[in-house]
Protein backbone atom coordinates (compact mmCIF):
# COMPACT_ATOMS: atom_id res chain seq x y z
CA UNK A 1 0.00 0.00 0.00
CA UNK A 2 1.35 3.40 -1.05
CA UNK A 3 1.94 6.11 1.82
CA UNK A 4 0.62 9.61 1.44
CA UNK A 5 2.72 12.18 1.92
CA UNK A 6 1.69 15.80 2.70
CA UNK A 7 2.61 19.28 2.16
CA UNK A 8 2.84 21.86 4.33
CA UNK A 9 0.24 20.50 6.89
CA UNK A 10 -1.94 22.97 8.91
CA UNK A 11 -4.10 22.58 12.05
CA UNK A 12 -7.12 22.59 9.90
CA UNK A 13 -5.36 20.98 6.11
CA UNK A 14 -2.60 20.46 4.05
CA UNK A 15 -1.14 22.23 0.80
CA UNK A 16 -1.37 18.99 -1.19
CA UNK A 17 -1.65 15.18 -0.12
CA UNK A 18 0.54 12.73 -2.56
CA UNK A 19 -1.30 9.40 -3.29
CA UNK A 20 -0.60 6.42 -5.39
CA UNK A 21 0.67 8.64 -8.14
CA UNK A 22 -1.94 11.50 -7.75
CA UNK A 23 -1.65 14.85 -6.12
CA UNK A 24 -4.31 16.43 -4.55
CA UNK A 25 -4.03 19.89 -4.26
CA UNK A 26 -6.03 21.89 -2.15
CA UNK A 27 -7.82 25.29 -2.58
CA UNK A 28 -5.08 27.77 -3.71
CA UNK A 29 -5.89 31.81 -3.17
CA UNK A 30 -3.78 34.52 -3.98
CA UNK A 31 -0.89 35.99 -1.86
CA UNK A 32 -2.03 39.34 -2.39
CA UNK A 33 -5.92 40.12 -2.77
CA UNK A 34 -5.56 43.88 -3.67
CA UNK A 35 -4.82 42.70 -7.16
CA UNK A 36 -7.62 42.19 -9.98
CA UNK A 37 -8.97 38.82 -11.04
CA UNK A 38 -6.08 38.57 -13.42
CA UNK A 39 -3.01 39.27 -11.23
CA UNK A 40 -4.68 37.04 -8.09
CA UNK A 41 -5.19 33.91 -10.92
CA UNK A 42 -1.42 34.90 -12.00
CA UNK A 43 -0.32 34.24 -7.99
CA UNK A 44 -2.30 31.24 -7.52
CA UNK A 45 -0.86 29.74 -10.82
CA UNK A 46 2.44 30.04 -9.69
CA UNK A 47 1.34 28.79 -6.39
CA UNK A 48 0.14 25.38 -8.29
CA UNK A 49 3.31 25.24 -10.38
CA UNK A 50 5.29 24.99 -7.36
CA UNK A 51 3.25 22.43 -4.97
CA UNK A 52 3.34 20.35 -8.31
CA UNK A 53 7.20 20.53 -8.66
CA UNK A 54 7.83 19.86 -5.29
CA UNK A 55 5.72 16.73 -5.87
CA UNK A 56 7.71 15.79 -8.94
CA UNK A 57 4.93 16.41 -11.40
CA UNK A 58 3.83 19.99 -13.44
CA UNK A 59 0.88 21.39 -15.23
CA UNK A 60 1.17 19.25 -18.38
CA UNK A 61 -0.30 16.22 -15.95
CA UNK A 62 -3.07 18.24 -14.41
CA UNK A 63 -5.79 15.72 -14.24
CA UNK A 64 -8.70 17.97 -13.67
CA UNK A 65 -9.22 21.87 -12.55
CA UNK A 66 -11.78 23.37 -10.12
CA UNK A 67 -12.20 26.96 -10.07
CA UNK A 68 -14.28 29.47 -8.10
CA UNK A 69 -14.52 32.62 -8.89
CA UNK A 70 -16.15 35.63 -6.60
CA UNK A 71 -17.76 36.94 -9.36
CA UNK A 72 -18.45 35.72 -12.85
CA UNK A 73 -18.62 38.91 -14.77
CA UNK A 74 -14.49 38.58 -13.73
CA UNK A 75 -14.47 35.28 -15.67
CA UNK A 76 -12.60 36.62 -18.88
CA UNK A 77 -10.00 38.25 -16.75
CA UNK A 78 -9.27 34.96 -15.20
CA UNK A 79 -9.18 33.09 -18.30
CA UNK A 80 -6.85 35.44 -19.67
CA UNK A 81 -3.88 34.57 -16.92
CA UNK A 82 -5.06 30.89 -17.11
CA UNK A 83 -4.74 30.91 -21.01
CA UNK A 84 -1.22 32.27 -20.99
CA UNK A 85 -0.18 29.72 -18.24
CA UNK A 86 -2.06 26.48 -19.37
CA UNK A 87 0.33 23.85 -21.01
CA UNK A 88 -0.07 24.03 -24.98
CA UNK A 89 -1.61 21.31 -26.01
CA UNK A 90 -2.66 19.96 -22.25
CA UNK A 91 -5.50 21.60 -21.16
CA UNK A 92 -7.12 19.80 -18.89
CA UNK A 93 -10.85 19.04 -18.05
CA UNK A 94 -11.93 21.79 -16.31
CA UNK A 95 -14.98 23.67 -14.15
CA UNK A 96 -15.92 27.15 -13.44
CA UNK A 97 -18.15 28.10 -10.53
CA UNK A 98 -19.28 31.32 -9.56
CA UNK A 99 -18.76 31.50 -5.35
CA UNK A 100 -18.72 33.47 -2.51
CA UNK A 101 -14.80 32.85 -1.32
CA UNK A 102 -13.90 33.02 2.55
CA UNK A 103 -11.81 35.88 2.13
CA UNK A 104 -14.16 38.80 0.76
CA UNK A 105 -11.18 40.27 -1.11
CA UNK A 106 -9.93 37.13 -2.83
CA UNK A 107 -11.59 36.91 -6.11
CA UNK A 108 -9.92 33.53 -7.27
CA UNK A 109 -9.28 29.79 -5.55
CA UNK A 110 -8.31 27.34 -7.94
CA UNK A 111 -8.10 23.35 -6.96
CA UNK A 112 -6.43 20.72 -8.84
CA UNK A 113 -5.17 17.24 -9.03
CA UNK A 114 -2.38 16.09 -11.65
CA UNK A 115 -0.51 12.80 -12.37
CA UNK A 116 3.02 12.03 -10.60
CA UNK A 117 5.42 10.41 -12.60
């Protein structure tokens, strides 16, 4: 049976969990929420690239995306960060949902799982 490792485990969760070949990511918001939809999707992109290198994987395996936006007027400012970061040719499946965030200022949180190895 394969172990799961962690990342960056909290009181109340973790970054990411590592399974049998599958990282689970969770919930990633922006480092800064003064910035617009774009600049906040911009952060939590490079927030994802990062938990997925340190689990030895990257964008091209994202498995499936989950992402909540604050307000869905916003939506083609988000698109526009995610369409310059997605991996050509590796877009993966993919979800939208309009949501009221638990930070009032954050206007993004994007989840994802991806293939390790």
């Amino acid at each position: 049976m394969s172990s799961i490792k962690r990342t960056n485990v909290g009181k109340r969760l973790s970054d990411m969990a590592v399974y049998n070949g599958v990282a689970y990511l969770a919930g990633q918001v922006p480092d800064d929420s003064t910035l617009d939809i774009k600049g906040q999707t911009a952060q939590v992109l490079a927030t994802i690239d990062r938990l997925l290198a340190e689990a030895g994987t990257d964008k091209s395996r994202i498995l499936m995306a989950q992402i909540f936006v604050a307000n869905i007027a916003e939506f083609p400012g988000m698109n526009a960060a995610w369409d310059e970061w997605v991996a050509d040719g590796n877009a993966p499946p993919r979800a939208t949902i309009e949501a009221r965030l638990a930070n009032p200022d954050y206007k993004v949180e994007i989840v994802v799982t991806a293939a390790v190895g």
